[in-house]
PDB file of N, CA and C in Angstrom:
ATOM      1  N   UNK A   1       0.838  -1.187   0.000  1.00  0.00           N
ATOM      2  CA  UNK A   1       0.000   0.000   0.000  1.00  0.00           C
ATOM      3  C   UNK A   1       0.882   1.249   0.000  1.00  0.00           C
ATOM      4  N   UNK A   2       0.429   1.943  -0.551  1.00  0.00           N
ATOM      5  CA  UNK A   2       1.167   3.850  -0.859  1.00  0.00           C
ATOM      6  C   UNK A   2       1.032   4.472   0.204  1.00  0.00           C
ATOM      7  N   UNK A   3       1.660   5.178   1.235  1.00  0.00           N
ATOM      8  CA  UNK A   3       1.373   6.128   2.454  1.00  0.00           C
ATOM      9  C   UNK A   3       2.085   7.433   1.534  1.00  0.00           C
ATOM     10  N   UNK A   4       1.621   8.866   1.882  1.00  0.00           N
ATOM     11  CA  UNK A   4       1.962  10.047   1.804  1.00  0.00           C
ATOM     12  C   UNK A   4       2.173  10.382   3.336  1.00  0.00           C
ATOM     13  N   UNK A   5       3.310  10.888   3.612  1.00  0.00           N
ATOM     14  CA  UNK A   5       3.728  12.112   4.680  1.00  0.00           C
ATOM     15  C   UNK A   5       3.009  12.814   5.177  1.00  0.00           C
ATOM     16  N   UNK A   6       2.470  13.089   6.358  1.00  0.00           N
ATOM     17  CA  UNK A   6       1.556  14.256   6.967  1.00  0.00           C
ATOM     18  C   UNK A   6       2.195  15.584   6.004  1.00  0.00           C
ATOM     19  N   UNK A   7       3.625  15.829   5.781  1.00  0.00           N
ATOM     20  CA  UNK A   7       3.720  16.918   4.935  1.00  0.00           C
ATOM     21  C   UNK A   7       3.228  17.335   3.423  1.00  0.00           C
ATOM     22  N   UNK A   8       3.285  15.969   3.319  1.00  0.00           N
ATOM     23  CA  UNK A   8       2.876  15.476   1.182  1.00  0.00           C
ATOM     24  C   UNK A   8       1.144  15.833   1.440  1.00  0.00           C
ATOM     25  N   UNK A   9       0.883  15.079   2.458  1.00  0.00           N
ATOM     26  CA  UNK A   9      -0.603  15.470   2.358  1.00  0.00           C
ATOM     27  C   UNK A   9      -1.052  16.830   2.284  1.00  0.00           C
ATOM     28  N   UNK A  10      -0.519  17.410   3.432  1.00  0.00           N
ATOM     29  CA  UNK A  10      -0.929  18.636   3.538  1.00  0.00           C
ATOM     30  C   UNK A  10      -0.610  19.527   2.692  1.00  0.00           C
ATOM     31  N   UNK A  11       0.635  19.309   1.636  1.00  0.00           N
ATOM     32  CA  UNK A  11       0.668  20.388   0.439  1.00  0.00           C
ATOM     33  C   UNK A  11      -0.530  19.990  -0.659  1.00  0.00           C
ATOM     34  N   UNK A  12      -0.276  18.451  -0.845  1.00  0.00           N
ATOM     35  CA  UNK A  12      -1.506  18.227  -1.902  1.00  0.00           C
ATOM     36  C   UNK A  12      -2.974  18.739  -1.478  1.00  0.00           C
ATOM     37  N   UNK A  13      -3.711  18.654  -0.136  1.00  0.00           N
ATOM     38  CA  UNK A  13      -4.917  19.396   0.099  1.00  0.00           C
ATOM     39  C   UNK A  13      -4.864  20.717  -0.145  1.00  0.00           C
ATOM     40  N   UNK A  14      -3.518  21.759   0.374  1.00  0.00           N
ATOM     41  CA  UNK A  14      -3.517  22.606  -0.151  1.00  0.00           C
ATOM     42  C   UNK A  14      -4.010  23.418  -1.293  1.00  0.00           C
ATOM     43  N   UNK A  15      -3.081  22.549  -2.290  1.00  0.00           N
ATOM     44  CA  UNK A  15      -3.032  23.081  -3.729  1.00  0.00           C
ATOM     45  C   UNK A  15      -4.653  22.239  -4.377  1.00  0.00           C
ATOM     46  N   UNK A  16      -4.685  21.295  -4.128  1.00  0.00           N
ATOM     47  CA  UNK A  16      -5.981  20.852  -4.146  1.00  0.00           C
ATOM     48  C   UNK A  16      -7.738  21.609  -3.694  1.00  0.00           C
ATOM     49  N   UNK A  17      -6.981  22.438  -2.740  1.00  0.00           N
ATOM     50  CA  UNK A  17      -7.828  23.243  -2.944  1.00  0.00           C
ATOM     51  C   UNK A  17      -8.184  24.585  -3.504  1.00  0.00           C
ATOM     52  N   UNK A  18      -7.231  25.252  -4.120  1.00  0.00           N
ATOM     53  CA  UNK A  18      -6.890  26.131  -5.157  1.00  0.00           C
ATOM     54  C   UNK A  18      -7.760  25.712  -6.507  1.00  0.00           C
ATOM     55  N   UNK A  19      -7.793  24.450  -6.699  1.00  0.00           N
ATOM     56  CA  UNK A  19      -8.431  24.133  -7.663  1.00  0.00           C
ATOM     57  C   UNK A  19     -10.231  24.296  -8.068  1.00  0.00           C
ATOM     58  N   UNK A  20     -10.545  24.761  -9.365  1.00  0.00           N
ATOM     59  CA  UNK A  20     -12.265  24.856  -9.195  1.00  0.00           C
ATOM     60  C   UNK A  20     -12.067  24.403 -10.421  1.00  0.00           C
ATOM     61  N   UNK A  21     -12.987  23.371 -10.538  1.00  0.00           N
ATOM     62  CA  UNK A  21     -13.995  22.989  -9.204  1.00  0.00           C
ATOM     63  C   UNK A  21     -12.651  21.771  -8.345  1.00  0.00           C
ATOM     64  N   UNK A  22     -13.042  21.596  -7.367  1.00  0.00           N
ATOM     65  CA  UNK A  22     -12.282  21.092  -6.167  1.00  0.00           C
ATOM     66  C   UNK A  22     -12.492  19.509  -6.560  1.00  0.00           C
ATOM     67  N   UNK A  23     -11.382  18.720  -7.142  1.00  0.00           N
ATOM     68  CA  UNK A  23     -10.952  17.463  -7.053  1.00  0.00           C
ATOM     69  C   UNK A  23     -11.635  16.673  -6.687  1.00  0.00           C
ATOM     70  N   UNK A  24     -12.158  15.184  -6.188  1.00  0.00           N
ATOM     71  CA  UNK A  24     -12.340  14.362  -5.920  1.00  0.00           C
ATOM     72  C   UNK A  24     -10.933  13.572  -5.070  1.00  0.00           C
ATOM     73  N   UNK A  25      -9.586  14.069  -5.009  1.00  0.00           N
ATOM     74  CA  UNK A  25      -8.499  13.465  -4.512  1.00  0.00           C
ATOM     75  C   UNK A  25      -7.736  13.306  -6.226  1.00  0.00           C
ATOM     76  N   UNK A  26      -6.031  12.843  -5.413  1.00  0.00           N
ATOM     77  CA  UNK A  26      -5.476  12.347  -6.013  1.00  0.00           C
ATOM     78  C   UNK A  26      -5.014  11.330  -6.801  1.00  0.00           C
ATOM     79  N   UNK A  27      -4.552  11.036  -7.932  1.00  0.00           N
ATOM     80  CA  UNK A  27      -4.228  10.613  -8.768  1.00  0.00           C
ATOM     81  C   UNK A  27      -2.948  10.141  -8.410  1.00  0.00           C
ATOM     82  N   UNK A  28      -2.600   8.744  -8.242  1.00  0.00           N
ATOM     83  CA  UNK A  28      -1.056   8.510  -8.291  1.00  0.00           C
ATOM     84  C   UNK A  28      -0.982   7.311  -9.282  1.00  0.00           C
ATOM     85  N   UNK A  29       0.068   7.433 -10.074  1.00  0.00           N
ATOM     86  CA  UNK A  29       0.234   6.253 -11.243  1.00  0.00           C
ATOM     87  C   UNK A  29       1.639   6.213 -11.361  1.00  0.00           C
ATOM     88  N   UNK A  30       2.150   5.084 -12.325  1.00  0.00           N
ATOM     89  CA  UNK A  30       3.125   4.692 -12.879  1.00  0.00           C
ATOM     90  C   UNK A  30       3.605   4.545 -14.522  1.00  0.00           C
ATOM     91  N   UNK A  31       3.654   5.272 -15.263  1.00  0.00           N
ATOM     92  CA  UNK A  31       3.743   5.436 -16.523  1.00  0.00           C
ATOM     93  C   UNK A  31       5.194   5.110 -17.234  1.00  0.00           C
ATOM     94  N   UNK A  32       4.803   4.825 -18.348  1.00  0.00           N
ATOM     95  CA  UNK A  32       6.157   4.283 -19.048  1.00  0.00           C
ATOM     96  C   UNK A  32       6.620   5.220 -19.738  1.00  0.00           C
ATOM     97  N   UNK A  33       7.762   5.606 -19.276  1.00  0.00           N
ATOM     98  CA  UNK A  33       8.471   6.371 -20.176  1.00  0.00           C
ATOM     99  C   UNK A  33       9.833   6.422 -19.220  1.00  0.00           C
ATOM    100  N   UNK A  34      10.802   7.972 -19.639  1.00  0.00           N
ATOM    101  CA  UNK A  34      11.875   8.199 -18.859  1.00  0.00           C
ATOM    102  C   UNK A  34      13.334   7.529 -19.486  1.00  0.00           C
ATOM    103  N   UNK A  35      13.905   7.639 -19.178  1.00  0.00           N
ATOM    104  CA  UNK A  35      15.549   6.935 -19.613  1.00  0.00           C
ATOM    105  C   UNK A  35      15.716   5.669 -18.475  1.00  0.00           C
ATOM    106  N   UNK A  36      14.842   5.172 -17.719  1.00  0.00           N
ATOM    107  CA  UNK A  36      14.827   4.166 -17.134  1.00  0.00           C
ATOM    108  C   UNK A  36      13.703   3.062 -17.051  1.00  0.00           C
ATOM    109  N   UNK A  37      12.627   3.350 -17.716  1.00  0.00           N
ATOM    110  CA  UNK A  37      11.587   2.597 -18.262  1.00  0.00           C
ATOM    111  C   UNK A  37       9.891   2.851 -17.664  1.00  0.00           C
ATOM    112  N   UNK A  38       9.948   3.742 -16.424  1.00  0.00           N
ATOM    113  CA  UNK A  38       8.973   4.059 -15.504  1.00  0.00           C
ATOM    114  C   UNK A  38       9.056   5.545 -15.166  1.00  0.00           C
ATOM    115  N   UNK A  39       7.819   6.010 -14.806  1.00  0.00           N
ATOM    116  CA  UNK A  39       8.106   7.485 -13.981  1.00  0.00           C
ATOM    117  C   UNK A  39       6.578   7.525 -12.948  1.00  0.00           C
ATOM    118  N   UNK A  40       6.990   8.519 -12.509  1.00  0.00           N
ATOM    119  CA  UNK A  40       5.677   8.651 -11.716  1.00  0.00           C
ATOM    120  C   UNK A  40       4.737   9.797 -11.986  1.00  0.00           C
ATOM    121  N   UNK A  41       3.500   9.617 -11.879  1.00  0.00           N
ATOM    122  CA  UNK A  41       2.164  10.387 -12.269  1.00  0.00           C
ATOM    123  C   UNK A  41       1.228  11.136 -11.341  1.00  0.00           C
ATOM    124  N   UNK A  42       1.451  12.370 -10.661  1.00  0.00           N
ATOM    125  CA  UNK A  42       0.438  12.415 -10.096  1.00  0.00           C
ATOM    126  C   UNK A  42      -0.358  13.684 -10.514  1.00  0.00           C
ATOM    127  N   UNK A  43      -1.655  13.652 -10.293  1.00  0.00           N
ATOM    128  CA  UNK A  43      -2.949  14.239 -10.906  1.00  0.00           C
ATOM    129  C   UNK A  43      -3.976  14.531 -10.137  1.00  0.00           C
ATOM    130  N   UNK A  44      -4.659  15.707  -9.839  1.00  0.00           N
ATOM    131  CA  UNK A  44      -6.121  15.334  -9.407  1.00  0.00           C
ATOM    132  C   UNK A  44      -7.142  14.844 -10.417  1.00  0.00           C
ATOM    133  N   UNK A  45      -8.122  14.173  -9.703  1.00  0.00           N
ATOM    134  CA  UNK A  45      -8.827  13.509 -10.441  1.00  0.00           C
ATOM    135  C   UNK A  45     -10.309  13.100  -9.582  1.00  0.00           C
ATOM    136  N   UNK A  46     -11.293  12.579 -10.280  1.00  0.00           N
ATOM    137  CA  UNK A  46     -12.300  12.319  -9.346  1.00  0.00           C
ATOM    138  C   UNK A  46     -12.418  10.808  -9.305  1.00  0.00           C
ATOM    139  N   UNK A  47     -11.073   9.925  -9.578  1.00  0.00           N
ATOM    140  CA  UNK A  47     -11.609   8.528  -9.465  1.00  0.00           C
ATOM    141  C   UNK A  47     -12.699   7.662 -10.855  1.00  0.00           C
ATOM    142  N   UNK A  48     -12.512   6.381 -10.783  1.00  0.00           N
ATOM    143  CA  UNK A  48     -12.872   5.465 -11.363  1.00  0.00           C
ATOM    144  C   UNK A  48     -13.317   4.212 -10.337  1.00  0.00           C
ATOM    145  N   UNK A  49     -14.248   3.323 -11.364  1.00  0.00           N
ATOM    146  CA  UNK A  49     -14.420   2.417 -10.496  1.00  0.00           C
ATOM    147  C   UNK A  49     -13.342   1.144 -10.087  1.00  0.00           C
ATOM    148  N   UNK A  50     -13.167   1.135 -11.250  1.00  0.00           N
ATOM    149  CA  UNK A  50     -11.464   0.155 -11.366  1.00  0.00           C
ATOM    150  C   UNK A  50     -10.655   0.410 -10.566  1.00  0.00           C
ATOM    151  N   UNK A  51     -10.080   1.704  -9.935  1.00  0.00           N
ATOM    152  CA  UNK A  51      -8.931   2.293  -8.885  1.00  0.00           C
ATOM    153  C   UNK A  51      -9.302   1.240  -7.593  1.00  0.00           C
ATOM    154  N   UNK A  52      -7.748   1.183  -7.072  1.00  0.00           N
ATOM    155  CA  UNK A  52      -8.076   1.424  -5.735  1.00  0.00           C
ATOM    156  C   UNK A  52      -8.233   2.573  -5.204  1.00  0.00           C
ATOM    157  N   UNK A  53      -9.032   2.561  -3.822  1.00  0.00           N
ATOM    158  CA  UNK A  53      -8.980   3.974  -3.462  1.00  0.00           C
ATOM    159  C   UNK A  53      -8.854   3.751  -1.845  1.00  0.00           C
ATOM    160  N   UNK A  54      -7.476   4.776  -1.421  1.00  0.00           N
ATOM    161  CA  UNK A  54      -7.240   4.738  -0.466  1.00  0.00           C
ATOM    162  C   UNK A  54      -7.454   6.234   0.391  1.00  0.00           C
ATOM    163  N   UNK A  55      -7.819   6.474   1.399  1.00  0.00           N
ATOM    164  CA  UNK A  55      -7.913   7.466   2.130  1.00  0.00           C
ATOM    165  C   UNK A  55      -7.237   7.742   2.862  1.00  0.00           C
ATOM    166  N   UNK A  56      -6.547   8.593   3.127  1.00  0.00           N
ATOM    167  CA  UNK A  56      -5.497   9.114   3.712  1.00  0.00           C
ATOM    168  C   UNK A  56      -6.089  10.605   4.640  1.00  0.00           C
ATOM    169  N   UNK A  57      -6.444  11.056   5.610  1.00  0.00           N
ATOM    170  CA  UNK A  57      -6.413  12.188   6.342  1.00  0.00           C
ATOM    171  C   UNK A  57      -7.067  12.481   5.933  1.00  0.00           C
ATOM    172  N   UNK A  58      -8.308  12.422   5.222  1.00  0.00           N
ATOM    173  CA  UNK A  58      -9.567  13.129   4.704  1.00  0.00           C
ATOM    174  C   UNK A  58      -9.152  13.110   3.042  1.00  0.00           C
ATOM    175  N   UNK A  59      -7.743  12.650   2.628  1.00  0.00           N
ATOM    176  CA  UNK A  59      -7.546  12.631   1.415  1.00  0.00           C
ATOM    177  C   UNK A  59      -7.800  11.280   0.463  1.00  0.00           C
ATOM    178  N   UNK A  60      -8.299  11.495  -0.698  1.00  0.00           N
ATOM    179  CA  UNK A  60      -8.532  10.259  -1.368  1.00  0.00           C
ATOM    180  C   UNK A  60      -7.493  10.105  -2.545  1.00  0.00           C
ATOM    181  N   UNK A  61      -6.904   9.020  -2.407  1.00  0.00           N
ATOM    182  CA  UNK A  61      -5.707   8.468  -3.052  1.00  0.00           C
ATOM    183  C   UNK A  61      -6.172   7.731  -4.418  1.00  0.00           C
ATOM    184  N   UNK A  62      -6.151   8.037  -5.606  1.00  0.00           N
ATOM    185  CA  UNK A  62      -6.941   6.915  -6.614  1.00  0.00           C
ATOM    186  C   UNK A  62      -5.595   6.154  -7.329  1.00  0.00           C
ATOM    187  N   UNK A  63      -5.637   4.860  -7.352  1.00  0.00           N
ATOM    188  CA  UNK A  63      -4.205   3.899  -8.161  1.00  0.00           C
ATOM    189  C   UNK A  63      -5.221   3.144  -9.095  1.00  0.00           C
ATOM    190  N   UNK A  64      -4.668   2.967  -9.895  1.00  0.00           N
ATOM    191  CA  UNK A  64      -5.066   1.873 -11.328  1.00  0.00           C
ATOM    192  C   UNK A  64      -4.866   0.923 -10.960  1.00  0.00           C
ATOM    193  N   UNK A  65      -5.259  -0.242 -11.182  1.00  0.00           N
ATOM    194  CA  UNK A  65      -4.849  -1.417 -11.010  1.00  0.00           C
ATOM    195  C   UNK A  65      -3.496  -2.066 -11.647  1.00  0.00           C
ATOM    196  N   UNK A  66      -3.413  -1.385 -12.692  1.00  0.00           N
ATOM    197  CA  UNK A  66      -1.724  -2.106 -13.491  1.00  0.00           C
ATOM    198  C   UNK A  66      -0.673  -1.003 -12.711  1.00  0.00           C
ATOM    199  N   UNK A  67      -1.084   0.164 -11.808  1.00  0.00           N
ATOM    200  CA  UNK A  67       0.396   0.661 -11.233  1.00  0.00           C
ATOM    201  C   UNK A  67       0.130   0.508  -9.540  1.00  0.00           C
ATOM    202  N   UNK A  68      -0.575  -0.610  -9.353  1.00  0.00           N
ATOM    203  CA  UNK A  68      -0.864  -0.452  -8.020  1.00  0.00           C
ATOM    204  C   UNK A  68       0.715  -1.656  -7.658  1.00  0.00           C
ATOM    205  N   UNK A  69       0.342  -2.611  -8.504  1.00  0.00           N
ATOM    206  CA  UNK A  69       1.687  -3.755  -8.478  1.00  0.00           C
ATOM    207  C   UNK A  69       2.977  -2.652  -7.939  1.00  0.00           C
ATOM    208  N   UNK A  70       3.212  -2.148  -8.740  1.00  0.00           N
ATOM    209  CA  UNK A  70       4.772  -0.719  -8.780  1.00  0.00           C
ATOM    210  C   UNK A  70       4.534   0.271  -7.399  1.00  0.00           C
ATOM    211  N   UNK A  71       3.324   0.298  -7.060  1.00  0.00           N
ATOM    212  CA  UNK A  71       3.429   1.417  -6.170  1.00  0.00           C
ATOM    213  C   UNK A  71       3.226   0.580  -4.582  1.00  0.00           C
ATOM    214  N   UNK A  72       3.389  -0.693  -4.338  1.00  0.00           N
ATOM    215  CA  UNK A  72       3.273  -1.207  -2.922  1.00  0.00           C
ATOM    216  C   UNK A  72       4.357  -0.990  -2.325  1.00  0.00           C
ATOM    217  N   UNK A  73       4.307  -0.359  -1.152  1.00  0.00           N
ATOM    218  CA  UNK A  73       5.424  -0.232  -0.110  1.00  0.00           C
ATOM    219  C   UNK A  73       6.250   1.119  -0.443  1.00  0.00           C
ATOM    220  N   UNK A  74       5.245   1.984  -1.404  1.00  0.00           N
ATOM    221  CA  UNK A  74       6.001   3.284  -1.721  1.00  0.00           C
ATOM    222  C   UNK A  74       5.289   4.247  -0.496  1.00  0.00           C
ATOM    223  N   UNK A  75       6.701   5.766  -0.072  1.00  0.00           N
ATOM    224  CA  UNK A  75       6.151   6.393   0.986  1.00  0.00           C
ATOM    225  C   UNK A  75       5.959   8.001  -0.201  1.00  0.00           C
ATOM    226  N   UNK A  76       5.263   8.742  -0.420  1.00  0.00           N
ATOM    227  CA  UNK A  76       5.293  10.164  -1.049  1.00  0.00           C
ATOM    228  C   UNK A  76       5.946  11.260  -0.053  1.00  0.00           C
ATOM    229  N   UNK A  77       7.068  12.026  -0.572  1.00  0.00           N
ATOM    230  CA  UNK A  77       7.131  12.966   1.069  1.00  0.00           C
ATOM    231  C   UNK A  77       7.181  14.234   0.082  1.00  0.00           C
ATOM    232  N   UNK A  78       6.772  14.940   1.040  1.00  0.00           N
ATOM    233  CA  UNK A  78       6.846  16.207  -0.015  1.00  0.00           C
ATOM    234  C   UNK A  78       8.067  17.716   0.858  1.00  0.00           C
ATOM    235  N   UNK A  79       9.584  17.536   0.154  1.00  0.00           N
ATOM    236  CA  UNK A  79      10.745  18.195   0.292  1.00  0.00           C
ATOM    237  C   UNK A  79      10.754  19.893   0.039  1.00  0.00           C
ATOM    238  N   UNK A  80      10.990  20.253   1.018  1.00  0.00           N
ATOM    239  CA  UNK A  80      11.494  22.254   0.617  1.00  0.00           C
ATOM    240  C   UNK A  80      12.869  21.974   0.879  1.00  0.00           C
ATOM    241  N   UNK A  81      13.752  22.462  -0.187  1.00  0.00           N
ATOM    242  CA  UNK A  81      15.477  22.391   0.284  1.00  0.00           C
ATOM    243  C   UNK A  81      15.773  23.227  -0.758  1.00  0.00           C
ATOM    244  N   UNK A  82      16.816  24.055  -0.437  1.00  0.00           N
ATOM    245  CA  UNK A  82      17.582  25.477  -0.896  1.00  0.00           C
ATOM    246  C   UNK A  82      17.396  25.295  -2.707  1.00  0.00           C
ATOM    247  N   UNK A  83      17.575  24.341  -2.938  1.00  0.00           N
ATOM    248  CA  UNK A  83      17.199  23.603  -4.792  1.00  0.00           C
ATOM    249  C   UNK A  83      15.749  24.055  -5.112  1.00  0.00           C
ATOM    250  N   UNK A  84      14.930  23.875  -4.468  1.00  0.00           N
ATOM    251  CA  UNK A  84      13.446  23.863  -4.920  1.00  0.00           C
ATOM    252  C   UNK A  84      12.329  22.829  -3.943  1.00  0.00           C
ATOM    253  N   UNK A  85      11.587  22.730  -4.574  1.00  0.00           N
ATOM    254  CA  UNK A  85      10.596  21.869  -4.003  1.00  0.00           C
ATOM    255  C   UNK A  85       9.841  20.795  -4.666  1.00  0.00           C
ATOM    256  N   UNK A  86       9.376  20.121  -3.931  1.00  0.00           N
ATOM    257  CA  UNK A  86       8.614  19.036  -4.830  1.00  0.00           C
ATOM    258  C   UNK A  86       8.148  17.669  -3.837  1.00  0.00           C
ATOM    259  N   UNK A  87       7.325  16.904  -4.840  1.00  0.00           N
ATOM    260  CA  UNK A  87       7.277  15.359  -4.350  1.00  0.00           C
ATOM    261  C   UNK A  87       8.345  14.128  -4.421  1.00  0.00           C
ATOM    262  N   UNK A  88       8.504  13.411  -3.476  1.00  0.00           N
ATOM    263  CA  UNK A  88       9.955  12.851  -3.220  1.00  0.00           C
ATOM    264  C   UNK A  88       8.856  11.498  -3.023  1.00  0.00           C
ATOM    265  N   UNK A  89       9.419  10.439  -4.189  1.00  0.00           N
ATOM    266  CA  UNK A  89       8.752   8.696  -4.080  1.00  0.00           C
ATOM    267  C   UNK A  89       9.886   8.559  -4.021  1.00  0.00           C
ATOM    268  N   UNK A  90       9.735   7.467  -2.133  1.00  0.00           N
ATOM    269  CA  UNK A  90      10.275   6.400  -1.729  1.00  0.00           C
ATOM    270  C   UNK A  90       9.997   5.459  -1.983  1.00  0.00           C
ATOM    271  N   UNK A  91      10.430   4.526  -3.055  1.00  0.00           N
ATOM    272  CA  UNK A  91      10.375   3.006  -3.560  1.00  0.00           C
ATOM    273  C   UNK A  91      11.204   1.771  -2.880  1.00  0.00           C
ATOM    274  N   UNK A  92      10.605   1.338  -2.068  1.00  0.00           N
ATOM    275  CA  UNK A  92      11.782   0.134  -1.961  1.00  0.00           C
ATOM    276  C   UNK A  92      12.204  -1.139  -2.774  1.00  0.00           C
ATOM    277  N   UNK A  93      11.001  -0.862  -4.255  1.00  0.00           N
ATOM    278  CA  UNK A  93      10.969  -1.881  -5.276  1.00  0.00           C
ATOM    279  C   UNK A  93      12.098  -1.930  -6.403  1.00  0.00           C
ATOM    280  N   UNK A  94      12.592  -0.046  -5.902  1.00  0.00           N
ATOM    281  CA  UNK A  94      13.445  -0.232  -7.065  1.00  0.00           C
ATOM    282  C   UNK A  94      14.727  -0.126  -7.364  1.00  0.00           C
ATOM    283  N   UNK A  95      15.001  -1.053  -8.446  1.00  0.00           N
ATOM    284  CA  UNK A  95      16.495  -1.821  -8.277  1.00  0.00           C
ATOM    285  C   UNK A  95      17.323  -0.567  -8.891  1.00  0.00           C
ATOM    286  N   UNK A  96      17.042   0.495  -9.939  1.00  0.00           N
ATOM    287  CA  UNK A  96      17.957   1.440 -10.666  1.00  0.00           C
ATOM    288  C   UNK A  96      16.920   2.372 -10.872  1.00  0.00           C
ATOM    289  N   UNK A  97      17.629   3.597 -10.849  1.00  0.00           N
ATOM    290  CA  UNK A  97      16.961   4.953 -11.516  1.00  0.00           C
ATOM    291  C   UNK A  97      18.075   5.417 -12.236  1.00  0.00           C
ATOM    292  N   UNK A  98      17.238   6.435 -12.842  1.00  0.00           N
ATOM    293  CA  UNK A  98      18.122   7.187 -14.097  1.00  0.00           C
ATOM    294  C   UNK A  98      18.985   8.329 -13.339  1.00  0.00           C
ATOM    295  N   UNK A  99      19.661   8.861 -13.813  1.00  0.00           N
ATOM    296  CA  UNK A  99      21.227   9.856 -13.145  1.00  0.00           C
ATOM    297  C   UNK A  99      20.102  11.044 -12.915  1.00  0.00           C
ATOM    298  N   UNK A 100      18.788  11.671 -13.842  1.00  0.00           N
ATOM    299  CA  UNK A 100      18.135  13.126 -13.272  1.00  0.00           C
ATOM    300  C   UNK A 100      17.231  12.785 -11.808  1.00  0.00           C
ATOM    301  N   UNK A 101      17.200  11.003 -11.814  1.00  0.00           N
ATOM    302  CA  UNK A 101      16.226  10.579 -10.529  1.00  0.00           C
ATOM    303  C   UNK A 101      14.898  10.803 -10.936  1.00  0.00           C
ATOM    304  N   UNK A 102      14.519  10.727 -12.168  1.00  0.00           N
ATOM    305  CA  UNK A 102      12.639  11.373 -12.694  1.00  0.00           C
ATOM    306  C   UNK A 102      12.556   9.961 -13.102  1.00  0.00           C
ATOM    307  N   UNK A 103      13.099   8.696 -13.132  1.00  0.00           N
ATOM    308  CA  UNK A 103      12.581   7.797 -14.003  1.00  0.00           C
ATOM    309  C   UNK A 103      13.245   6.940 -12.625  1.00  0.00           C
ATOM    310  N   UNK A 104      12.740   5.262 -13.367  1.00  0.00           N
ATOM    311  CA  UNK A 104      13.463   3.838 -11.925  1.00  0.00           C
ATOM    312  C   UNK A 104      12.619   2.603 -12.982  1.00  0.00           C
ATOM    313  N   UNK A 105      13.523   1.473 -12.593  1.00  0.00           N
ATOM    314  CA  UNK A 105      13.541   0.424 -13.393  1.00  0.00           C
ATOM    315  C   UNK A 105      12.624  -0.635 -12.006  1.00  0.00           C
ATOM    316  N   UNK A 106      12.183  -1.301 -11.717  1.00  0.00           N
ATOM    317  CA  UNK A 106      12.187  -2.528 -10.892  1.00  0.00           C
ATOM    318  C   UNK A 106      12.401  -4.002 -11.496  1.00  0.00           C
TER     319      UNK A 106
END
């Protein structure tokens, strides 16, 4: 299962709520592409019936079923450091990433 950070959460509700009309929750996937064969996807979205859907802090998490396999035992944290900012996936599935760190092989 996928956990997000009390911090990841709280930026995604944030900005999530900036949005109109206001989301249904997030979108997390696994897409093919990158210089290492995978990358990661995230989106608001209002869900499907096919997803899993996980809830997190009042937040709703939506996964596909073909990137739910890729995303078990991943943590989301969301980083401020003197570089910039952003979402940081902790994978413990995966064996190589690419040298920019935007892509990972398992």
């Amino acid at each position: 299962m996928i956990t997000l950070t009390p911090k990841a959460v709280e930026k995604v509700k944030e900005i999530m709520g900036q949005q109109n009309p206001v989301p249904g929750g997030l979108r997390v996937a696994v897409v093919g592409g990158g210089c290492s064969g995978f990358s990661y996807s995230m989106q608001f979205d209002n869900g499907s019936e096919q997803d899993k859907t996980i809830a997190l802090d009042d937040l709703k998490v939506f996964i596909d079923p073909m990137s739910l396999m890729y995303l078990e035992g991943v943590e989301v944290d969301f980083m401020e450091t003197l570089e910039g900012s952003g979402f940081k996936f902790n994978n413990p599935n995966v064996k190589h990433t690419c040298g920019c760190g935007s892509s990972f092989q398992v």
